[in-house]
ModelCIF file with pLDDT and N, C-alpha, C, O atoms, coordinates in Angstrom:
data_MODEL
#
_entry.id   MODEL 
#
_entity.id                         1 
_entity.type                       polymer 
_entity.pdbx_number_of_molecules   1 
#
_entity_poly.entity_id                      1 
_entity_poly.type                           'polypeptide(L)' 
_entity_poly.nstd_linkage                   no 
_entity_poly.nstd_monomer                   no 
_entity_poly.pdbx_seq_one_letter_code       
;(UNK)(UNK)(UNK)(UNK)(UNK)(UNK)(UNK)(UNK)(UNK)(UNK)(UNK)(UNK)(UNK)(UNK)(UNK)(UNK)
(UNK)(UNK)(UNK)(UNK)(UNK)(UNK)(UNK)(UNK)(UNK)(UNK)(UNK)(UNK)(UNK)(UNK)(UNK)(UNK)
(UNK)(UNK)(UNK)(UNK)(UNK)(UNK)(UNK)(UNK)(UNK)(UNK)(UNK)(UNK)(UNK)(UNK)
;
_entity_poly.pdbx_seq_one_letter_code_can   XXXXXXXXXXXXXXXXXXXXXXXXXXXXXXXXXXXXXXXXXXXXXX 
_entity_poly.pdbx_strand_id                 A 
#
loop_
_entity_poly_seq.entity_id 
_entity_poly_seq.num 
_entity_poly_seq.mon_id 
_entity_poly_seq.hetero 
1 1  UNK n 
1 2  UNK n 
1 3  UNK n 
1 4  UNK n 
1 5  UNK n 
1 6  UNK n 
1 7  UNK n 
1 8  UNK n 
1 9  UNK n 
1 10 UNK n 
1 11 UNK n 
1 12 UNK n 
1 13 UNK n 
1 14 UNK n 
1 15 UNK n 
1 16 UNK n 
1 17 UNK n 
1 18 UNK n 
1 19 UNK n 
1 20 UNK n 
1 21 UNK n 
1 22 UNK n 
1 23 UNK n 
1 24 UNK n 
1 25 UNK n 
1 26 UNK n 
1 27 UNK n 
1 28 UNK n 
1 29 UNK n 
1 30 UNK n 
1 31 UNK n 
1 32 UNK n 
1 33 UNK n 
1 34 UNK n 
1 35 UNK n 
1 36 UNK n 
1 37 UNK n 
1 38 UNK n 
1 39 UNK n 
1 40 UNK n 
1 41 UNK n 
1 42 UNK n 
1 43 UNK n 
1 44 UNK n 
1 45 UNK n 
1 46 UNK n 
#
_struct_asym.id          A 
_struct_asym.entity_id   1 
#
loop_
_ma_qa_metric.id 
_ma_qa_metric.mode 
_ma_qa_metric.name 
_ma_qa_metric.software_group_id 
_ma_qa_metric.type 
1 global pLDDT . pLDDT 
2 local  pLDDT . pLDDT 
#
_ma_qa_metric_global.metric_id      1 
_ma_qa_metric_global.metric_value   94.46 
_ma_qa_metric_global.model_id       1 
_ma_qa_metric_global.ordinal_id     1 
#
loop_
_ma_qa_metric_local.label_asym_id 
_ma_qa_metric_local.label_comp_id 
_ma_qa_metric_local.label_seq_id 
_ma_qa_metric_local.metric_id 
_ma_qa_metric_local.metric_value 
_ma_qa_metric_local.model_id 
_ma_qa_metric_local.ordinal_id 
A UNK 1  2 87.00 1 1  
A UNK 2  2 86.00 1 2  
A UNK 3  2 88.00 1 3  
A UNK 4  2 91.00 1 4  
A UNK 5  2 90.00 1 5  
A UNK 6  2 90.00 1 6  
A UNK 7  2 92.00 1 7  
A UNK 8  2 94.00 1 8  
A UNK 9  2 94.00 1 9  
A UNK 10 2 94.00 1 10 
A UNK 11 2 96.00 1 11 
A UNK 12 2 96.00 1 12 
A UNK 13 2 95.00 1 13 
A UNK 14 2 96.00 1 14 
A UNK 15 2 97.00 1 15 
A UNK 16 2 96.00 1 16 
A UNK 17 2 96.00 1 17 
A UNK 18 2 97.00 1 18 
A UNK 19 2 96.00 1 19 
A UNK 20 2 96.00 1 20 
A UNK 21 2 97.00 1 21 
A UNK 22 2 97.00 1 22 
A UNK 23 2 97.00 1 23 
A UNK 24 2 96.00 1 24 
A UNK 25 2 96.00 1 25 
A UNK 26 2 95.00 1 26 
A UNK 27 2 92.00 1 27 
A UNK 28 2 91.00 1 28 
A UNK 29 2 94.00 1 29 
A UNK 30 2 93.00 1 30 
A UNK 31 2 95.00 1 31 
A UNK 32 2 96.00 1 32 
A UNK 33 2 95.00 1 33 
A UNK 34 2 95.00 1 34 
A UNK 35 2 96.00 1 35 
A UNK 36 2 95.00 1 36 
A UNK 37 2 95.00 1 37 
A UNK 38 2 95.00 1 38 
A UNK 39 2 96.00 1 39 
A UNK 40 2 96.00 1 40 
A UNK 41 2 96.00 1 41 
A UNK 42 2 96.00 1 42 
A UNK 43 2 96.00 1 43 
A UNK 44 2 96.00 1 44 
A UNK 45 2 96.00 1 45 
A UNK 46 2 96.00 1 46 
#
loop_
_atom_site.group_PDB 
_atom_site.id 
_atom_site.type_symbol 
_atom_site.label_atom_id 
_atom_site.label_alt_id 
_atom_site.label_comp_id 
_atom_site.label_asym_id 
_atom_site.label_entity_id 
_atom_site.label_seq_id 
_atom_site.pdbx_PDB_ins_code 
_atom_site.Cartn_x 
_atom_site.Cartn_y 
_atom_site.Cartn_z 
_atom_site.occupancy 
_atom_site.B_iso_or_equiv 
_atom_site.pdbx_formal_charge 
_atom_site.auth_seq_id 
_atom_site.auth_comp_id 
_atom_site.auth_asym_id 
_atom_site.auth_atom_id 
_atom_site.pdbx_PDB_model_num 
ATOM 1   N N  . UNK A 1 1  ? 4.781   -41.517 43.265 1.00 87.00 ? 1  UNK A N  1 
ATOM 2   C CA . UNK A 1 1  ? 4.076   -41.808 42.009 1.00 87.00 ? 1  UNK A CA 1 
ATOM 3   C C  . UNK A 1 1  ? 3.837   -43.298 41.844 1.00 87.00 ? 1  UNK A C  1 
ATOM 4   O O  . UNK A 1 1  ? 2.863   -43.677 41.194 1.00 87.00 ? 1  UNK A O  1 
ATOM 5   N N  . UNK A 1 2  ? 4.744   -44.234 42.445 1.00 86.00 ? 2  UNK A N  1 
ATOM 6   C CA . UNK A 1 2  ? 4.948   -45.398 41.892 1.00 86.00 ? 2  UNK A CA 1 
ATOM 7   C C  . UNK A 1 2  ? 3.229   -45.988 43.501 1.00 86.00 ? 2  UNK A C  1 
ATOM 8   O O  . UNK A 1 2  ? 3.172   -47.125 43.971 1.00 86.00 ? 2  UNK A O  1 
ATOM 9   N N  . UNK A 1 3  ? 2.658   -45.342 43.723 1.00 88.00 ? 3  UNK A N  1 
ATOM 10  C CA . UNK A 1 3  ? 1.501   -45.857 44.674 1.00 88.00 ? 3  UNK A CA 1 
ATOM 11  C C  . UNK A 1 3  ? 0.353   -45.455 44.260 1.00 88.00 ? 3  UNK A C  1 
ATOM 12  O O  . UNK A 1 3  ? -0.594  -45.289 45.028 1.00 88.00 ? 3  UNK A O  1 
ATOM 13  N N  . UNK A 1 4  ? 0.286   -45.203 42.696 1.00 91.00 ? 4  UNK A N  1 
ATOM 14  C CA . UNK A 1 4  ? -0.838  -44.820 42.235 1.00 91.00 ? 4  UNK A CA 1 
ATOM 15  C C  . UNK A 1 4  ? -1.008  -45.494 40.631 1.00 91.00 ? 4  UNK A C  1 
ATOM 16  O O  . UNK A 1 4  ? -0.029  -45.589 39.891 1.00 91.00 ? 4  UNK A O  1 
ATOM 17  N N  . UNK A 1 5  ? -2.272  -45.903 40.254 1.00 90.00 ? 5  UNK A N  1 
ATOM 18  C CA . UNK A 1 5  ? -2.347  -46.025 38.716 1.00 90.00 ? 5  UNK A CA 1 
ATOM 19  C C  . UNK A 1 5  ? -2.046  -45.532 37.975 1.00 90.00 ? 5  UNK A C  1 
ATOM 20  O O  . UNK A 1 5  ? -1.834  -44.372 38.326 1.00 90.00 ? 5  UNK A O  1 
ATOM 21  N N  . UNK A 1 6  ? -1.748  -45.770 36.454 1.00 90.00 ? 6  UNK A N  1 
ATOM 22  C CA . UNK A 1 6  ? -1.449  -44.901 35.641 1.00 90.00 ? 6  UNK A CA 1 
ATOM 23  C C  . UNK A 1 6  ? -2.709  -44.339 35.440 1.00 90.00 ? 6  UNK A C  1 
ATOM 24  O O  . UNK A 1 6  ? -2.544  -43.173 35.800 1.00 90.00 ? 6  UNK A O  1 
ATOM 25  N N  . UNK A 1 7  ? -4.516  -44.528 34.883 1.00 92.00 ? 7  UNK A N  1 
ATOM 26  C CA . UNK A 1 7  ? -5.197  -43.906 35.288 1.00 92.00 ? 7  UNK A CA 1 
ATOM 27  C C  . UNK A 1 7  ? -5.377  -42.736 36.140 1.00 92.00 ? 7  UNK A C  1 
ATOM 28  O O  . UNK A 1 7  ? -5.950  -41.707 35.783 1.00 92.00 ? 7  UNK A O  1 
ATOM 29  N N  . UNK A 1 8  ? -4.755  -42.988 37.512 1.00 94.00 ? 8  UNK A N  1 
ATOM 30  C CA . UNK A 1 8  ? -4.862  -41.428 38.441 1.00 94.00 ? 8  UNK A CA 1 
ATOM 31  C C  . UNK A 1 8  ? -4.400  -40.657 38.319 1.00 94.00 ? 8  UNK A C  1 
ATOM 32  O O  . UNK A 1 8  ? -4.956  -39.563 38.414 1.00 94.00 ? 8  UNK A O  1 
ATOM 33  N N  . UNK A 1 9  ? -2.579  -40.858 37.922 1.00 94.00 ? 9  UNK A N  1 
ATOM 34  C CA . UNK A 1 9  ? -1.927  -40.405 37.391 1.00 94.00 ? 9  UNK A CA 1 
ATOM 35  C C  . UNK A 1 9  ? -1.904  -39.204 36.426 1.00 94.00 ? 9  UNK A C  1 
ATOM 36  O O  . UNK A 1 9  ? -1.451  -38.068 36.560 1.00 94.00 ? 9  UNK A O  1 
ATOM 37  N N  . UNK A 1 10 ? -2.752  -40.029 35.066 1.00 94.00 ? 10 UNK A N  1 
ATOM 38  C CA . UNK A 1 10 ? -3.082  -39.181 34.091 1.00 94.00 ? 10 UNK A CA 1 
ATOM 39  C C  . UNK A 1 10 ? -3.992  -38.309 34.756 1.00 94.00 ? 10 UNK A C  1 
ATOM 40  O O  . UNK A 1 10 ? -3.890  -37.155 34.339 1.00 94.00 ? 10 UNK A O  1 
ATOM 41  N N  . UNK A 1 11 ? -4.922  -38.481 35.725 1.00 96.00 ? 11 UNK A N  1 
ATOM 42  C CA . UNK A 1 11 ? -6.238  -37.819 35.842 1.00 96.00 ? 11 UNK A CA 1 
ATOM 43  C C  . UNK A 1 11 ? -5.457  -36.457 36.670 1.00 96.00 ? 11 UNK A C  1 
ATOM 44  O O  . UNK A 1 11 ? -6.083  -35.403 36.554 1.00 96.00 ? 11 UNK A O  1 
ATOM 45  N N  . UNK A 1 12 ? -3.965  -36.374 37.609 1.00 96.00 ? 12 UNK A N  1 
ATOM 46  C CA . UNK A 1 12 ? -3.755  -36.118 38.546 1.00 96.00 ? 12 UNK A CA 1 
ATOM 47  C C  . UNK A 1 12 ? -2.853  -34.695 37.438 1.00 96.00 ? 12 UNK A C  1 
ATOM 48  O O  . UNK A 1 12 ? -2.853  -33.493 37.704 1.00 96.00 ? 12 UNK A O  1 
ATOM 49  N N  . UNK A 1 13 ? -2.244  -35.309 36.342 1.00 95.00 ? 13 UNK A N  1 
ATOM 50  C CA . UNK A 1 13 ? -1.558  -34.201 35.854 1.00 95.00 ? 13 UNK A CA 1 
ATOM 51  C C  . UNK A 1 13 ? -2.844  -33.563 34.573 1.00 95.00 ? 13 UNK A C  1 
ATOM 52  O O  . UNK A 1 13 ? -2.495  -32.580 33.919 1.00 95.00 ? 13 UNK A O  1 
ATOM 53  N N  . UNK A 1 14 ? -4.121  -34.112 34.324 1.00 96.00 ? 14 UNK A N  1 
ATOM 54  C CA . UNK A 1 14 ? -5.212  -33.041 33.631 1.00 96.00 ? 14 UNK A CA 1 
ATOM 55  C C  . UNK A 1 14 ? -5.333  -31.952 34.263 1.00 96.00 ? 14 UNK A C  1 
ATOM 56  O O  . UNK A 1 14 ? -5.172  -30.840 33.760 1.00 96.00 ? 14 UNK A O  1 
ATOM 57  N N  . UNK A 1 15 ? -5.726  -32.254 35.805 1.00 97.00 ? 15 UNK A N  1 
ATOM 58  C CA . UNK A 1 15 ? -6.308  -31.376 36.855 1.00 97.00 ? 15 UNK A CA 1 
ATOM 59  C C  . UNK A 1 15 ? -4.927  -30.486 37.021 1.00 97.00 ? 15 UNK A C  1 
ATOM 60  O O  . UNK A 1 15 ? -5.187  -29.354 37.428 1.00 97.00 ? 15 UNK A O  1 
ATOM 61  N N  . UNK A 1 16 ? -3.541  -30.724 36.808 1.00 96.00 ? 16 UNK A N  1 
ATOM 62  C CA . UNK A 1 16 ? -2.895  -29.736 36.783 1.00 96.00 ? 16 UNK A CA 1 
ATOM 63  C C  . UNK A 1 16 ? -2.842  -28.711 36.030 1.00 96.00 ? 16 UNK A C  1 
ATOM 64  O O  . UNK A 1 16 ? -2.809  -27.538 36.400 1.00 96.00 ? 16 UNK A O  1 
ATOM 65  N N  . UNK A 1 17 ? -2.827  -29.266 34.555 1.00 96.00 ? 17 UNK A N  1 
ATOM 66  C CA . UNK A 1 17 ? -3.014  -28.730 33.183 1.00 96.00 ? 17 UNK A CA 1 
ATOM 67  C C  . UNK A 1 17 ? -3.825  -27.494 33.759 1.00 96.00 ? 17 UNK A C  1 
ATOM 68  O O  . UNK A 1 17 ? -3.361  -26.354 33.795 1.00 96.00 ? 17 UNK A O  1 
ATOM 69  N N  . UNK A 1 18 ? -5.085  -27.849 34.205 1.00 97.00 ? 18 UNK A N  1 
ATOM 70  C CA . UNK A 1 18 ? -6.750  -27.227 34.124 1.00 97.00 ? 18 UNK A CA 1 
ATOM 71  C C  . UNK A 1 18 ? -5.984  -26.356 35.030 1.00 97.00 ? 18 UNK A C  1 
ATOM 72  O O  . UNK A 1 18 ? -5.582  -25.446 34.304 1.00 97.00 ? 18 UNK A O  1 
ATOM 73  N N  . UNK A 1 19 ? -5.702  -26.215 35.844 1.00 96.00 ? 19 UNK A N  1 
ATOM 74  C CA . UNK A 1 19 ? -5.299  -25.441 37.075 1.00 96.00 ? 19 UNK A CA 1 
ATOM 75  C C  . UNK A 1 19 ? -3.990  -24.121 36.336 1.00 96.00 ? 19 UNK A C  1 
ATOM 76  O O  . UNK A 1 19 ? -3.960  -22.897 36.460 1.00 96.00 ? 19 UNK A O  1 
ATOM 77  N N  . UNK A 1 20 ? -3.373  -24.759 35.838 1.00 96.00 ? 20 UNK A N  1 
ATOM 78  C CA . UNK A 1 20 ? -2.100  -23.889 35.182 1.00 96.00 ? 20 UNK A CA 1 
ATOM 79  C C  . UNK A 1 20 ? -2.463  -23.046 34.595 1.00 96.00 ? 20 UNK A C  1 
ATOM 80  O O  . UNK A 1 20 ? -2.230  -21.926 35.050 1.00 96.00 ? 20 UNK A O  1 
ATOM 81  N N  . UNK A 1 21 ? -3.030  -23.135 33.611 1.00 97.00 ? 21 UNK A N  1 
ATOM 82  C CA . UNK A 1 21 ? -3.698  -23.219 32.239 1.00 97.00 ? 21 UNK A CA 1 
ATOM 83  C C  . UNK A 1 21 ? -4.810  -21.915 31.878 1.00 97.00 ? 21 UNK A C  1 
ATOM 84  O O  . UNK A 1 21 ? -4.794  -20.900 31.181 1.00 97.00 ? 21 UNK A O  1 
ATOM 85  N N  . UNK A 1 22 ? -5.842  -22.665 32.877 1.00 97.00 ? 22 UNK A N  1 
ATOM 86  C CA . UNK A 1 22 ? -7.367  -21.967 32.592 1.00 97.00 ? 22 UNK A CA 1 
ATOM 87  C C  . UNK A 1 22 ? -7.412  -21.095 33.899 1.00 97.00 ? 22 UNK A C  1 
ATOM 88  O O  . UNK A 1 22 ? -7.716  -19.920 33.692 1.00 97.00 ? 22 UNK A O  1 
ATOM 89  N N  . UNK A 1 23 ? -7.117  -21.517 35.482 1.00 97.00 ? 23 UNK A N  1 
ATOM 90  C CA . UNK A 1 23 ? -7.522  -20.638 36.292 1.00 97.00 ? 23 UNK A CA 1 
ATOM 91  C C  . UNK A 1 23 ? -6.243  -19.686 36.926 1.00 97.00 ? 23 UNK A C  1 
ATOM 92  O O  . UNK A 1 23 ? -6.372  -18.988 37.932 1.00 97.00 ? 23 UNK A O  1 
ATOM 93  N N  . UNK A 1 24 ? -5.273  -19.779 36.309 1.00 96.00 ? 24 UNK A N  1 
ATOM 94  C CA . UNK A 1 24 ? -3.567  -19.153 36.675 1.00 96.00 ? 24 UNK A CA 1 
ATOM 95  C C  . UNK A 1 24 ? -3.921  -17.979 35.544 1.00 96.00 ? 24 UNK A C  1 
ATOM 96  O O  . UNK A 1 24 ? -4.366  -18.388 34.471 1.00 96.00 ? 24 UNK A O  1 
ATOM 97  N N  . UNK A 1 25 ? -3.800  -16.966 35.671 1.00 96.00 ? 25 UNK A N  1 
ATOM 98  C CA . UNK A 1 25 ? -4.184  -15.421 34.760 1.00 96.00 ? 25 UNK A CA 1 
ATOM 99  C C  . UNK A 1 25 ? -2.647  -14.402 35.146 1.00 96.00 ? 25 UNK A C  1 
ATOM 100 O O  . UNK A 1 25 ? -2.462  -14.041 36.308 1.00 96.00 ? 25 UNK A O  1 
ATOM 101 N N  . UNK A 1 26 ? -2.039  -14.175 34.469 1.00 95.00 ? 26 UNK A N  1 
ATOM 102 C CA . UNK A 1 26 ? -0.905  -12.950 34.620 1.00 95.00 ? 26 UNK A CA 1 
ATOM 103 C C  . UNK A 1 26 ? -1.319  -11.375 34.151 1.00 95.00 ? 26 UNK A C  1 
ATOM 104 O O  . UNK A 1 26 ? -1.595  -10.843 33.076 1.00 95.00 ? 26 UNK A O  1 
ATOM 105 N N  . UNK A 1 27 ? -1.219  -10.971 35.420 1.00 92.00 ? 27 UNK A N  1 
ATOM 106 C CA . UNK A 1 27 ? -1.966  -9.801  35.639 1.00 92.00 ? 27 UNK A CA 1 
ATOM 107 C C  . UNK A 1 27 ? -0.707  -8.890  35.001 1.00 92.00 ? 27 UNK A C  1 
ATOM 108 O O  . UNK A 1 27 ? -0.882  -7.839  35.618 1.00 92.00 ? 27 UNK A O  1 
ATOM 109 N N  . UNK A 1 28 ? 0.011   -8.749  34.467 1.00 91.00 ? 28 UNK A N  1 
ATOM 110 C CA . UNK A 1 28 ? 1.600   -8.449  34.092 1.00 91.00 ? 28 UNK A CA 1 
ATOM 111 C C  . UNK A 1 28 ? 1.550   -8.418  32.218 1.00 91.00 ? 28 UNK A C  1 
ATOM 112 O O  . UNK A 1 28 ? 1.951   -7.489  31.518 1.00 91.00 ? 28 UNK A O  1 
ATOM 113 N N  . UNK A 1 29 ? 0.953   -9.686  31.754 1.00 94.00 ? 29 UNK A N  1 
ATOM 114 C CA . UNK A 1 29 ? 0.504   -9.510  30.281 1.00 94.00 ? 29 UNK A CA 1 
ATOM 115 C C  . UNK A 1 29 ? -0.555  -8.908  29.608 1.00 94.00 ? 29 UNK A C  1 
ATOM 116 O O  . UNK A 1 29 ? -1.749  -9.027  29.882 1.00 94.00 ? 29 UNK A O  1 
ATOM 117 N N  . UNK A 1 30 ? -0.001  -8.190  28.620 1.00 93.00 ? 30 UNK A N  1 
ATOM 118 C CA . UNK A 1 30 ? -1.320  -7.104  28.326 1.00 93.00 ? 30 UNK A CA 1 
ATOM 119 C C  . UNK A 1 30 ? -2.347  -7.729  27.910 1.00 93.00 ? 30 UNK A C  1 
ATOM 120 O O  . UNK A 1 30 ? -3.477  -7.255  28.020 1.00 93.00 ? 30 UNK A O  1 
ATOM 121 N N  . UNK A 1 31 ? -1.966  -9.495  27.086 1.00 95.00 ? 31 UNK A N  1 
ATOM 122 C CA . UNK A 1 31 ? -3.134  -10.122 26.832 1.00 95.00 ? 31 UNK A CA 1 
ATOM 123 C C  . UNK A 1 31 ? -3.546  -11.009 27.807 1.00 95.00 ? 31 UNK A C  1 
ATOM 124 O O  . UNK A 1 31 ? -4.763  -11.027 27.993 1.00 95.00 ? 31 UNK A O  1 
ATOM 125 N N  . UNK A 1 32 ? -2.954  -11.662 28.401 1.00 96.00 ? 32 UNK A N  1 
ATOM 126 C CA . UNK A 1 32 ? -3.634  -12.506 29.842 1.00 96.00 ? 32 UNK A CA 1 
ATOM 127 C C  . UNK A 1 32 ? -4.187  -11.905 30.607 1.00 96.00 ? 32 UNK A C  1 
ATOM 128 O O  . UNK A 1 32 ? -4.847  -12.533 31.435 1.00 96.00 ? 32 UNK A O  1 
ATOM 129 N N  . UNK A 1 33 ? -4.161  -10.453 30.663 1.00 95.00 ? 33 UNK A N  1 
ATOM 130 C CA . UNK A 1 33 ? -4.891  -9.411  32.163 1.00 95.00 ? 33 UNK A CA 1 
ATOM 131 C C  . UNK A 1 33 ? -6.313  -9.658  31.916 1.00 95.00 ? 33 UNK A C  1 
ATOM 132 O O  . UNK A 1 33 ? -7.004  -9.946  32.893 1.00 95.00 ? 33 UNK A O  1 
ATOM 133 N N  . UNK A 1 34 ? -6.841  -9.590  30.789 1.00 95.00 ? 34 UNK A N  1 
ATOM 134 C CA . UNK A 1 34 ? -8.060  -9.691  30.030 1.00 95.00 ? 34 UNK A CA 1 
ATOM 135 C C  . UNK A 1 34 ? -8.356  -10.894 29.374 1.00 95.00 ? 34 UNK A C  1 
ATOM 136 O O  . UNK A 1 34 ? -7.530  -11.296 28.554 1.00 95.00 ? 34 UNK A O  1 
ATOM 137 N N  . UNK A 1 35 ? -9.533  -11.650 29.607 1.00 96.00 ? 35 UNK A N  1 
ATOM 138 C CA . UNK A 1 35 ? -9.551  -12.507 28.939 1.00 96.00 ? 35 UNK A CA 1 
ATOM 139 C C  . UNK A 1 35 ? -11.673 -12.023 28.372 1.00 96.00 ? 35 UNK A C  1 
ATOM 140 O O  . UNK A 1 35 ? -12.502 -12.140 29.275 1.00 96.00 ? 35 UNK A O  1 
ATOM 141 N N  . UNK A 1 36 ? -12.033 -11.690 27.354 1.00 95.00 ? 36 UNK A N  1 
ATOM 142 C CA . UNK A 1 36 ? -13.354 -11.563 26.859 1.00 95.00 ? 36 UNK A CA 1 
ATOM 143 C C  . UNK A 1 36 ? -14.229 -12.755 27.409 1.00 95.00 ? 36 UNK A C  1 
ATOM 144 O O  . UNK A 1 36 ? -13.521 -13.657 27.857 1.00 95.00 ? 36 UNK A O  1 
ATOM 145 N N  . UNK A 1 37 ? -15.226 -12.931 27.469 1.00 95.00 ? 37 UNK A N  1 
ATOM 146 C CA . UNK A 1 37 ? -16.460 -13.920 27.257 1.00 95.00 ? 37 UNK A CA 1 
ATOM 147 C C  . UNK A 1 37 ? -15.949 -14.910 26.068 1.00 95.00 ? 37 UNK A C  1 
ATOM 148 O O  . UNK A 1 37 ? -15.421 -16.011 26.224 1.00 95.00 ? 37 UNK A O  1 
ATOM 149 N N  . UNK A 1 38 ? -16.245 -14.230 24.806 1.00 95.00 ? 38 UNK A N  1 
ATOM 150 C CA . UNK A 1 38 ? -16.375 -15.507 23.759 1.00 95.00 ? 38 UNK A CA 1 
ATOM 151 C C  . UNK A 1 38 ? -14.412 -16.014 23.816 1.00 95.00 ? 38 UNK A C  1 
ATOM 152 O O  . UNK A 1 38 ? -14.499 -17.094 23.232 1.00 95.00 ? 38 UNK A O  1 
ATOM 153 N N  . UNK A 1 39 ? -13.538 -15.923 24.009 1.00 96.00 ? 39 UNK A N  1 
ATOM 154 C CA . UNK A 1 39 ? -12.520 -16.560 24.311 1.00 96.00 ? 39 UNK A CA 1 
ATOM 155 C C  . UNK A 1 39 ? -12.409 -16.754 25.588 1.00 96.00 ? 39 UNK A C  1 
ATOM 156 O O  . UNK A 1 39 ? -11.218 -16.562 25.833 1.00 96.00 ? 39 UNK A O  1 
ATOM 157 N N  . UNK A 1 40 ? -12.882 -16.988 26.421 1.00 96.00 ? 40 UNK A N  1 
ATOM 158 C CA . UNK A 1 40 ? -13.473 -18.062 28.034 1.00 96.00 ? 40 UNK A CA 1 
ATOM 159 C C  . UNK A 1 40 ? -13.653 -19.563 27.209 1.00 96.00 ? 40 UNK A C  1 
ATOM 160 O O  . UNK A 1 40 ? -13.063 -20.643 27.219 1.00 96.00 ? 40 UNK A O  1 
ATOM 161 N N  . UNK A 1 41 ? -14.730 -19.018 26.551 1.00 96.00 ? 41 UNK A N  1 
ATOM 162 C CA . UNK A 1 41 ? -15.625 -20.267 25.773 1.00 96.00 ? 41 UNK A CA 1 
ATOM 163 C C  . UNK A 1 41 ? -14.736 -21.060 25.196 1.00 96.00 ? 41 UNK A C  1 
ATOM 164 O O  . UNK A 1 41 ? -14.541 -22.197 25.625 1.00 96.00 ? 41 UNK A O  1 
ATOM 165 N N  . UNK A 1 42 ? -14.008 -20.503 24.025 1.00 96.00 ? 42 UNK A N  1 
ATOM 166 C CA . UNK A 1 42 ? -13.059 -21.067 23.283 1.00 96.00 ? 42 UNK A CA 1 
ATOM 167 C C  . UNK A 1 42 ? -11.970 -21.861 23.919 1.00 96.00 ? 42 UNK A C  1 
ATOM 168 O O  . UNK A 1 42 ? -11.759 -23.004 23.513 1.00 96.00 ? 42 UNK A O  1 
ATOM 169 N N  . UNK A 1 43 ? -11.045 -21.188 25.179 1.00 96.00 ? 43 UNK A N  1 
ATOM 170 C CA . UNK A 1 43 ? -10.172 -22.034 25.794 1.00 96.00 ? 43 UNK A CA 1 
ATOM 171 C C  . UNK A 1 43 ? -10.966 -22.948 26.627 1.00 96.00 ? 43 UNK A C  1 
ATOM 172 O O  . UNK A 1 43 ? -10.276 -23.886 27.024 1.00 96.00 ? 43 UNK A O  1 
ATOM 173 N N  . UNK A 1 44 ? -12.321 -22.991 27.068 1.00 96.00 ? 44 UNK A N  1 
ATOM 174 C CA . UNK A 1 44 ? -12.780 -23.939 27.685 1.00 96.00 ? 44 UNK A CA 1 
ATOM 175 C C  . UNK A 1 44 ? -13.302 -25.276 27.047 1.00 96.00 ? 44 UNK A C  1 
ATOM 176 O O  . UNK A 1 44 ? -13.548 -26.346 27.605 1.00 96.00 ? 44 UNK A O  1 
ATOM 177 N N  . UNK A 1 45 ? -13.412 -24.891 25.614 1.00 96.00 ? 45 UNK A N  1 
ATOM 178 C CA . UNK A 1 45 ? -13.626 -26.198 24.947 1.00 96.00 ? 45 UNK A CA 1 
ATOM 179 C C  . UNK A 1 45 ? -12.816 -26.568 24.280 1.00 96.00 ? 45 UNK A C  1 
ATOM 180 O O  . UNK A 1 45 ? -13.046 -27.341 23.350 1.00 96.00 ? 45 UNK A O  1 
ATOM 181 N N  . UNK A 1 46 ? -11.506 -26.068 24.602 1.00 96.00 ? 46 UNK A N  1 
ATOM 182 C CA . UNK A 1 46 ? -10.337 -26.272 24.044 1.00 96.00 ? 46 UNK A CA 1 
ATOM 183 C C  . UNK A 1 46 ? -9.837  -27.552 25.312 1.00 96.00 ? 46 UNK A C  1 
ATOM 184 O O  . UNK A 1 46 ? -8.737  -28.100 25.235 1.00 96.00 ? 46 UNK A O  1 
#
């Protein structure tokens, strides 16, 4: 960590966030199995 900016840094744990977050889905929860159209939208401009 200490060979990078704090800039990249931040940029390095968004792209984790985004990754965790929005494209990680649990096929196991009755509400994560499904996610609709208009709440796509919503967590994406979230």
């Amino acid at each position: 960590e200490e060979g990078v900016t704090r800039e990249d840094f931040i940029i390095s744990q968004k792209a984790q966030l985004l990754d965790m977050v929005y494209l990680q889905q649990d096929a196991f929860d009755d509400v994560d199995v499904s996610v609709p159209m208009e709440r796509q939208q919503a967590l994406l401009s979230l």
